[in-house]
Each structure stands twice: as structure tokens, then as C-alpha cells.
Protein backbone atom coordinates (compact mmCIF):
# COMPACT_ATOMS: atom_id res chain seq x y z
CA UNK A 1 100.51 114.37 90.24
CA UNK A 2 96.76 113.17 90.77
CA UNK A 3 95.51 112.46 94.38
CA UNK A 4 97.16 108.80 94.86
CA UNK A 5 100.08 109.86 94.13
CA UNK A 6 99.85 112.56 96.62
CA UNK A 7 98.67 110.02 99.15
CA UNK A 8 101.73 108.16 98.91
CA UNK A 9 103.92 110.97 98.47
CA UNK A 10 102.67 112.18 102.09
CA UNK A 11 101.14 114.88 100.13
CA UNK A 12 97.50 116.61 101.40
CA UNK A 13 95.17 114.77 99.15
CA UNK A 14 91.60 114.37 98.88
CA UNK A 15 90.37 110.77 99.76
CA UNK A 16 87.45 110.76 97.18
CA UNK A 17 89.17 111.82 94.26
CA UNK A 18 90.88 109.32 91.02
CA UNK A 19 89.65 106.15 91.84
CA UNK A 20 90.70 106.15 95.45
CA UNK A 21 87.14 105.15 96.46
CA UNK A 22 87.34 102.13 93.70
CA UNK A 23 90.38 100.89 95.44
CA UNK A 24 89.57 101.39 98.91
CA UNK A 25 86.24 98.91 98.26
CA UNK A 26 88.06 96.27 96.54
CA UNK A 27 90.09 96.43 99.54
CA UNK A 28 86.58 96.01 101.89
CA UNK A 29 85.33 93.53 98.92
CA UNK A 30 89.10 90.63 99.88
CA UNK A 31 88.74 91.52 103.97
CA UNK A 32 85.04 90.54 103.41
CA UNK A 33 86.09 87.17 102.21
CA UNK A 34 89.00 86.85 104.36
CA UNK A 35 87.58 87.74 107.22
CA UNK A 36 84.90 84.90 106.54
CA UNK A 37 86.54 82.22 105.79
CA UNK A 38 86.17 79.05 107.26
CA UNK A 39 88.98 78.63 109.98
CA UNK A 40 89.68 75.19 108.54
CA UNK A 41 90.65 76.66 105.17
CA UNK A 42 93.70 78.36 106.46
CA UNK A 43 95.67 77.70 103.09
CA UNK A 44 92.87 79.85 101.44
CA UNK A 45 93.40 82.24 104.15
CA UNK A 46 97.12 82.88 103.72
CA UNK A 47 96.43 83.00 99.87
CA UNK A 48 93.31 85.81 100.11
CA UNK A 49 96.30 87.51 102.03
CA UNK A 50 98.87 87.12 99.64
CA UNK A 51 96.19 88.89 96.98
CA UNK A 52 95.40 91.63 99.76
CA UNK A 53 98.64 93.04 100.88
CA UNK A 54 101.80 94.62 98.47
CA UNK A 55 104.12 91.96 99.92
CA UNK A 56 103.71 89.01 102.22
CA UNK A 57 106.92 87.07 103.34
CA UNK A 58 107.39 83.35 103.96
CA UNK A 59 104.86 81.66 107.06
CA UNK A 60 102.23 84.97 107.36
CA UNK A 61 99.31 84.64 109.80
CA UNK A 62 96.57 87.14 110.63
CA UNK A 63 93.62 85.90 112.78
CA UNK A 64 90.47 87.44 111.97
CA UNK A 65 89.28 89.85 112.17
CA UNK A 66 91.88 92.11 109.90
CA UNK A 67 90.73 95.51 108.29
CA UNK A 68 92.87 98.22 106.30
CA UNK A 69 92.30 100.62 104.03
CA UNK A 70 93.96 99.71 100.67
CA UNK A 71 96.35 96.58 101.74
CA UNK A 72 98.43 97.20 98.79
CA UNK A 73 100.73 99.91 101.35
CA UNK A 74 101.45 97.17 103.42
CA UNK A 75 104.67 94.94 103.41
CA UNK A 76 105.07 92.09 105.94
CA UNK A 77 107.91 90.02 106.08
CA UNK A 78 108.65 85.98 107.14
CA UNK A 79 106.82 84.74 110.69
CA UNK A 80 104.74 87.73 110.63
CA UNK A 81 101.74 86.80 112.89
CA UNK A 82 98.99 89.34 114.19
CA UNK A 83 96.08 88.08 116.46
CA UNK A 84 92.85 89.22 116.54
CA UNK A 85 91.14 92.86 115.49
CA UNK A 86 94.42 94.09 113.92
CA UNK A 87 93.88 97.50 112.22
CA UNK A 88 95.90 98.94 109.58
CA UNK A 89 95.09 102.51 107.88
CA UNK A 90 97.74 102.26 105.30
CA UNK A 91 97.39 105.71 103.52
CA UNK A 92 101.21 105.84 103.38
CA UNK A 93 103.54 102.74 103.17
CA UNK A 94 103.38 100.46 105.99
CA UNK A 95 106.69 98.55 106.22
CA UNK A 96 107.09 95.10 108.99
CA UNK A 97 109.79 93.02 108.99
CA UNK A 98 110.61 89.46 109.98
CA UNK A 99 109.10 87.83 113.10
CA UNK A 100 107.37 90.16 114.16
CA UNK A 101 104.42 89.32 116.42
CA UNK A 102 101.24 91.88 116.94
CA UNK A 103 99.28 91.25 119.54
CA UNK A 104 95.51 91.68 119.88
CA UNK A 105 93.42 95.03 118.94
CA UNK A 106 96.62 96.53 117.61
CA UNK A 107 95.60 99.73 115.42
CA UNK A 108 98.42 101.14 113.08
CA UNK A 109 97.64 104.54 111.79
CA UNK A 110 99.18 106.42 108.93
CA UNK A 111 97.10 108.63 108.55
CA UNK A 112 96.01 112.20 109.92
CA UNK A 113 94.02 115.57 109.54
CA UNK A 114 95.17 119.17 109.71
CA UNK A 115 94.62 120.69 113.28
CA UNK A 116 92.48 124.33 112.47
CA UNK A 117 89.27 123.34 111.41
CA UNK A 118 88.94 125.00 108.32
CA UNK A 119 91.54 123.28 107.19
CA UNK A 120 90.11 120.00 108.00
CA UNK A 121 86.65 120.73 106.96
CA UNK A 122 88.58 121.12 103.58
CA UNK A 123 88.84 117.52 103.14
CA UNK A 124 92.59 117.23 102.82
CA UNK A 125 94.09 114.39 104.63
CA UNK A 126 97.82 113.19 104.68
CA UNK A 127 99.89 110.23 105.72
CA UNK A 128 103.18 109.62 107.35
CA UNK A 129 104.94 105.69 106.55
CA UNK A 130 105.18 103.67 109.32
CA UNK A 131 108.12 101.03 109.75
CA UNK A 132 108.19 98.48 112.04
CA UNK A 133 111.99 96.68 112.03
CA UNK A 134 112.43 92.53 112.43
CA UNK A 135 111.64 90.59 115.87
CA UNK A 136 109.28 93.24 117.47
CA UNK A 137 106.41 92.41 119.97
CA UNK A 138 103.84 95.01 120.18
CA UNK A 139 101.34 94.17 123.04
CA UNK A 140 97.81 94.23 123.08
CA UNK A 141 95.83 97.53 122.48
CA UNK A 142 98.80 99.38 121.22
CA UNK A 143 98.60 102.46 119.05
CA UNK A 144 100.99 103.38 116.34
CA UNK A 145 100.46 106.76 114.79
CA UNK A 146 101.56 108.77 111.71
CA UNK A 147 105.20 108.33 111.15
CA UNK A 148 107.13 106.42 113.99
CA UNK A 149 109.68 103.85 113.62
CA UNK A 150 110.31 100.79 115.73
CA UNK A 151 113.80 99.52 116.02
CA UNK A 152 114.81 95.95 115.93
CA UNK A 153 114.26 93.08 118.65
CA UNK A 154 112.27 96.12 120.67
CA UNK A 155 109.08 94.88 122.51
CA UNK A 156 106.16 97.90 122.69
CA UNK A 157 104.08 97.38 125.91
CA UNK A 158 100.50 96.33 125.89
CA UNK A 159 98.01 100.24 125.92
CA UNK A 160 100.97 102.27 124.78
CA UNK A 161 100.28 105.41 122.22
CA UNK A 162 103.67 105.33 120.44
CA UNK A 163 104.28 109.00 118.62
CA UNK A 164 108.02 108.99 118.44
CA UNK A 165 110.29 106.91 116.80
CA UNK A 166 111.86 104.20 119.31
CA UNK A 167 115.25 102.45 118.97
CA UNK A 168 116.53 98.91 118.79
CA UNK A 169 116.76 96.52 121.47
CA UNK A 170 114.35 98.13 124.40
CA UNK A 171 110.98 97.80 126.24
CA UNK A 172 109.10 100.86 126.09
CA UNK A 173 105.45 101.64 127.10
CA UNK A 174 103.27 103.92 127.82
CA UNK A 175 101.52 107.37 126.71
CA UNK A 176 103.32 108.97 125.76
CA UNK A 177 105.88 105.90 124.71
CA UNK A 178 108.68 106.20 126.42
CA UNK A 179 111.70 103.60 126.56
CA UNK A 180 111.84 101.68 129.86
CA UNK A 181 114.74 99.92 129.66
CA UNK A 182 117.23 97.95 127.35
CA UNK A 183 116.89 94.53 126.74
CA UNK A 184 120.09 92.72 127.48
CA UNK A 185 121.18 89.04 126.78
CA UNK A 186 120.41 88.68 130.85
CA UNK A 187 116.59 88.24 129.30
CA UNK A 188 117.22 85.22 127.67
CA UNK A 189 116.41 83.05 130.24
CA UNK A 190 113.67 84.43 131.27
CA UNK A 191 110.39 83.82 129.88
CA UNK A 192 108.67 86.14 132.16
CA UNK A 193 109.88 88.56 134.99
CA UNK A 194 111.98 86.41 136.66
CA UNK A 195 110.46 83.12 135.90
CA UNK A 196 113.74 81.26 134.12
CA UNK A 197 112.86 78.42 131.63
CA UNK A 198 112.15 74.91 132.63
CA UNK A 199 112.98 73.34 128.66
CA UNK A 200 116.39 72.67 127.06
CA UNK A 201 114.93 74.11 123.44
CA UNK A 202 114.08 77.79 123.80
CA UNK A 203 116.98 79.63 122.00
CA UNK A 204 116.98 80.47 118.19
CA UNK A 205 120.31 80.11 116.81
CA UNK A 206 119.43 82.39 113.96
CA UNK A 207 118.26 85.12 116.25
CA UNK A 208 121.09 87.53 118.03
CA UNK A 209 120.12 91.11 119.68
């Protein structure tokens, strides 16, 4: 088993060894051009995408600018959408599903270092898969580290350090991440707090909790 392998096996592995340099610049060579694209061009956008990432679903759209490590971990699904200064170290798979939104300065981090530092100053790293399950929010400035799981239809509150796996159907915030409550069909009407809506149109028929 050579070192890439034992990245995606969640294995230690050294970060410089068979050609994971090589890949991790072609990576840095597509974000250069996709982060510099002219914002009229979005068609060549969503296609430098489509070349960049392992698997990109129907409608994708990531504002620059996007960085990651080797792209080819990560696996978005349809609707995906992530604003500005998204950040994904995909050492180990990164899996999103459908319509999920990301809001701005999001970092998602697979990867991690031994705690003693003699075992650090080794230079093995590891990483721990990250999944992310279909028609999730995650609010601005939200960290996701090594190995947590998001339910489905669960909204992640803007700041929070998530280091646990959280279930379906909740808000939860905070660090640590912590659920604050379930979300209920008594939220559909609401677009925020307790602000109902004003338009006739607002309900997916497609989407149930």
C-alpha cells in the first residue's frame, strides 16, 4: 500500500511521498483558473468544476474564491451551492449531498496530526471522511473537522466548531456543536424567527423532513 492509498484508507501517511505533491499542484494549477475566471463565463466556471472535483451533481455553484487540496475526494450532489472563501482539505473522502447550501468562509477539514510532538514532527498525517447528508445549511464561518457526519434537512449555525456527528432534522450551534432543537413542520412558515411568509410560492413539493 504506497502513501495515497494510506491517505484514503485513513491510514498515517506521509504527504510528500508517491506523487502526492504532483497531484496536490494540479489541484492549485484548476483553482488558479477557476478562481480567475471572468464572472460572466459562469458556464466555464461550472465546467473547470466538473474537471476539479470526483463528482459534481446536476445545477453546482461555488463563488470564488474555492481552495482544496486534491478535489478529486470531493463529491457534491444536485443544487449544491457554496458562497464565498469555501475551504475544503479533502485528505479523506468528502461526501455532500443534494441541496445543500454552504454559507460563506466555511472550512471543511479532513485532515489532522498526532497530538505528542514527536510524533508529529514525524511527518505522519491522517484523515477522517466527512459526510454531509441532502438539504443542509451550514452558516457562515463554520468549522467541520476530521470525521463528523451531518444528518439530513439539519441547519449548522453560523461560528460553530462541529466535532461530533449530528443527526437529522435539527439546529445545532455552537463550540462545541451541540443540537439546539428539532426542526418541526411548525418552521415552514416561517422564513425567519417568527416572521411568517408574505408569498403563496415558498413550499417545495419534492422536499419533506
Amino acid at each position: 500500500m504506497d502513501h495515497r492509498e494510506r491517505m484514503i484508507a485513513g491510514l498515517p501517511y506521509r504527504a510528500w511521498l508517491d506523487g502526492l505533491p504532483q497531484q496536490r499542484l494540479e489541484a492549485k494549477k484548476k483553482l488558479y483558473v477557476f478562481n480567475n475566471t471572468p464572472p460572466e463565463e459562469q458556464d466555464t466556471s461550472m465546467a473547470l468544476l466538473e474537471g476539479l472535483l470526483g463528482r459534481v451533481g446536476k445545477n453546482p455553484w461555488v463563488e470564488p474564491i474555492f481552495r482544496c487540496d486534491y478535489g478529486s475526494n470531493i463529491s457534491v450532489g444536485d443544487n449544491f451551492y457554496a458562497n464565498y472563501n469555501l475551504t475544503i482539505l479533502d485528505i479523506a473522502p468528502v461526501t455532500i449531498g443534494n441541496n445543500v447550501m454552504i454559507a460563506p468562509n466555511v472550512s471543511i477539514f479532513t485532515a489532522g496530526h498526532p497530538v505528542h510532538p514527536q510524533a508529529r514532527n514525524s511527518g505522519y498525517e491522517y484523515g477522517r471522511p466527512i459526510t454531509i447528508g441532502n438539504n443542509v445549511w451550514i452558516g457562515g464561518g463554520a468549522i467541520l473537522l476530521p470525521g463528523v457526519t451531518i444528518g439530513d434537512n439539519t441547519v449548522i449555525a453560523a461560528g460553530s466548531v462541529v466535532g461530533r456527528d449530528v443527526p437529522a432534522g435539527v439546529v445545532a450551534g455552537g463550540n462545541p456543536c451541540r443540537v439546539i432543537r428539532e426542526i418541526t413542520d411548525a418552521d415552514r412558515d416561517f422564513y425567519w424567527k417568527n416572521l411568517p411568509f408574505d408569498v403563496e410560492d415558498y413550499l417545495d413539493p419534492n422536499t419533506t423532513l
